[in-house]
C-alpha atoms as a PDB file:
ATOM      1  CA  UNK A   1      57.097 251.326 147.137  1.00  0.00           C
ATOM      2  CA  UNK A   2      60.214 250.453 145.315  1.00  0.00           C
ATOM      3  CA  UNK A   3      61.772 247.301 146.774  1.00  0.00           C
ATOM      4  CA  UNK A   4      65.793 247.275 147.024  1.00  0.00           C
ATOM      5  CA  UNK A   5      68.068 244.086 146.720  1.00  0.00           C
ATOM      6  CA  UNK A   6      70.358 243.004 149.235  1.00  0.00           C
ATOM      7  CA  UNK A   7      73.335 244.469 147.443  1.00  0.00           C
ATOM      8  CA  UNK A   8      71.940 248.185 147.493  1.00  0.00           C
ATOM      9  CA  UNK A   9      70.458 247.747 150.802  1.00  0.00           C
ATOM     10  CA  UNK A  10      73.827 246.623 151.984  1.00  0.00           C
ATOM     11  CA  UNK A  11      75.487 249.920 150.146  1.00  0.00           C
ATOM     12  CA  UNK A  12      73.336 252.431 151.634  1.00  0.00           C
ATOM     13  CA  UNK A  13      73.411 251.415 155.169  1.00  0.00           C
ATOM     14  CA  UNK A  14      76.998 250.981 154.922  1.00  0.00           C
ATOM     15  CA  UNK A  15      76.907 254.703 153.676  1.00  0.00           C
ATOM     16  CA  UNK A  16      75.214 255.907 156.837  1.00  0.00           C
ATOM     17  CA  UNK A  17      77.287 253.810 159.071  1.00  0.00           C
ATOM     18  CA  UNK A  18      75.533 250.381 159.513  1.00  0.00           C
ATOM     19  CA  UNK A  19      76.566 246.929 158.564  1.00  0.00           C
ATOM     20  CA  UNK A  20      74.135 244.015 156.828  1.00  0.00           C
ATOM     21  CA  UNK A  21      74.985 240.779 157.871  1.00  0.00           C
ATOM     22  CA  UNK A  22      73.228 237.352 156.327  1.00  0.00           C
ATOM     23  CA  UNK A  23      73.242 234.264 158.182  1.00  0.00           C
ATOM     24  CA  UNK A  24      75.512 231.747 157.662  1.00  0.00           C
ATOM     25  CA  UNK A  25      74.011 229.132 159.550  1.00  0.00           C
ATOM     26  CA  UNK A  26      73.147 225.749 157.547  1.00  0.00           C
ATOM     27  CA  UNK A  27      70.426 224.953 160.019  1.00  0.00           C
ATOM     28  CA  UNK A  28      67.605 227.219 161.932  1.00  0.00           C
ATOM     29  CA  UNK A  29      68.645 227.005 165.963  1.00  0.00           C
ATOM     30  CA  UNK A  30      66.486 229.285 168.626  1.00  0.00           C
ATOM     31  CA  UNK A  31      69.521 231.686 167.973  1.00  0.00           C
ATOM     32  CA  UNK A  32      70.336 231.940 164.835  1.00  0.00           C
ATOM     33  CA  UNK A  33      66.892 231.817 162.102  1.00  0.00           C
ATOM     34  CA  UNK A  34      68.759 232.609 159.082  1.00  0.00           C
ATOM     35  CA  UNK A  35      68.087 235.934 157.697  1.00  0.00           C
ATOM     36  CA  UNK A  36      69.300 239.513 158.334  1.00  0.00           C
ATOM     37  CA  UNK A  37      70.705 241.653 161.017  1.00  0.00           C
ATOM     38  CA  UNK A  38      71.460 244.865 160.654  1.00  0.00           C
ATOM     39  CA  UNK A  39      75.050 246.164 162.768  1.00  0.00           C
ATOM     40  CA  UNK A  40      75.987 249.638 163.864  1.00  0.00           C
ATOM     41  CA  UNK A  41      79.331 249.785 162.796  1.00  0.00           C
ATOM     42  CA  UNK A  42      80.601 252.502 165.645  1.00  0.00           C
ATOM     43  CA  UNK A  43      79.129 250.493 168.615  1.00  0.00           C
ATOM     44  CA  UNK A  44      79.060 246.904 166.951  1.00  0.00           C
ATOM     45  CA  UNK A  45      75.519 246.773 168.516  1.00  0.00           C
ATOM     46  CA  UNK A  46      72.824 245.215 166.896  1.00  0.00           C
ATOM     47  CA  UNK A  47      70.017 247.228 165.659  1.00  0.00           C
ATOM     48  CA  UNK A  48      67.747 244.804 163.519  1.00  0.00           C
ATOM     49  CA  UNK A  49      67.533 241.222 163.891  1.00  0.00           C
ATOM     50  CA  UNK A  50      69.575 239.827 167.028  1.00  0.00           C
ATOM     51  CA  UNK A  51      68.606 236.897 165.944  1.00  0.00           C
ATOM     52  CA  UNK A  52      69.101 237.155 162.218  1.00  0.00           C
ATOM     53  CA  UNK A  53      65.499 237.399 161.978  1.00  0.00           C
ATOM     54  CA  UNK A  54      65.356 240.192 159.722  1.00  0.00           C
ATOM     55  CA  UNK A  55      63.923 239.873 156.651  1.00  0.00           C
ATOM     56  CA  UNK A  56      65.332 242.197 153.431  1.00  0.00           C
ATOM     57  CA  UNK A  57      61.655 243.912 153.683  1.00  0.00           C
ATOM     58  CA  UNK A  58      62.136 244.463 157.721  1.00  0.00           C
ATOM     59  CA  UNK A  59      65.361 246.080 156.875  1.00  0.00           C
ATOM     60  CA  UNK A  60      64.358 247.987 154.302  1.00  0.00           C
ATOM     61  CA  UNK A  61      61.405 249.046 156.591  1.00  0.00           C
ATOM     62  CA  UNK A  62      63.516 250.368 159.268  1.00  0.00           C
ATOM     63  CA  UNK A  63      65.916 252.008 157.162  1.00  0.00           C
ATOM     64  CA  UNK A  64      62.818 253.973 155.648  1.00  0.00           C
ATOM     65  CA  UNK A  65      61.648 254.647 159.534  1.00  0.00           C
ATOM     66  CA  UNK A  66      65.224 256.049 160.116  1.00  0.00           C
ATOM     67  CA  UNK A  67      65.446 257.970 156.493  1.00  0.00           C
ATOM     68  CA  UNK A  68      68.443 255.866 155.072  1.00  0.00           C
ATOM     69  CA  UNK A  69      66.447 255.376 152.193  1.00  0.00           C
ATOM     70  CA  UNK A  70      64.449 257.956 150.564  1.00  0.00           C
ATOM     71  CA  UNK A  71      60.397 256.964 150.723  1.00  0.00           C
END
C-alpha cells in the first residue's frame, strides 16, 4: 500500500471537500495531542481526530474507507 505525504493527502481531501489541519500546539494537553484532524469544509465538523489525534496513516486510512484515495 502506497503511503502519501501530508502535502498530497492534504490536496486530495481538499479536492473532495475536506480540510487537514496539523496541530499547532507546542505542548501535548488532554485536548490537543498534536497530530491530525481531518475538517469537513461544508459543515466545519470534525471528521477525524477531534483531538488532533490523527495520525497521517489514520487519515490516509479513512480516506481509503471513504474512496478519496484510490486503494
Amino acid at each position: 500500500m502506497a503511503r502519501y505525504t501530508e502535502e498530497q493527502l492534504r490536496h486530495k481531501l481538499k479536492a473532495a471537500g475536506y480540510a487537514l489541519h496539523k496541530s499547532r500546539a507546542r505542548r501535548i494537553t488532554i485536548d490537543d495531542l498534536g497530530d491530525y484532524c481531518v475538517v469537513d469544509v461544508d459543515t466545519n465538523a470534525v471528521i477525524v481526530g477531534p483531538r488532533f489525534n490523527a495520525t497521517l496513516d489514520e487519515v490516509e486510512d479513512w480516506a481509503r474507507s471513504m474512496e478519496i484515495l484510490e486503494s
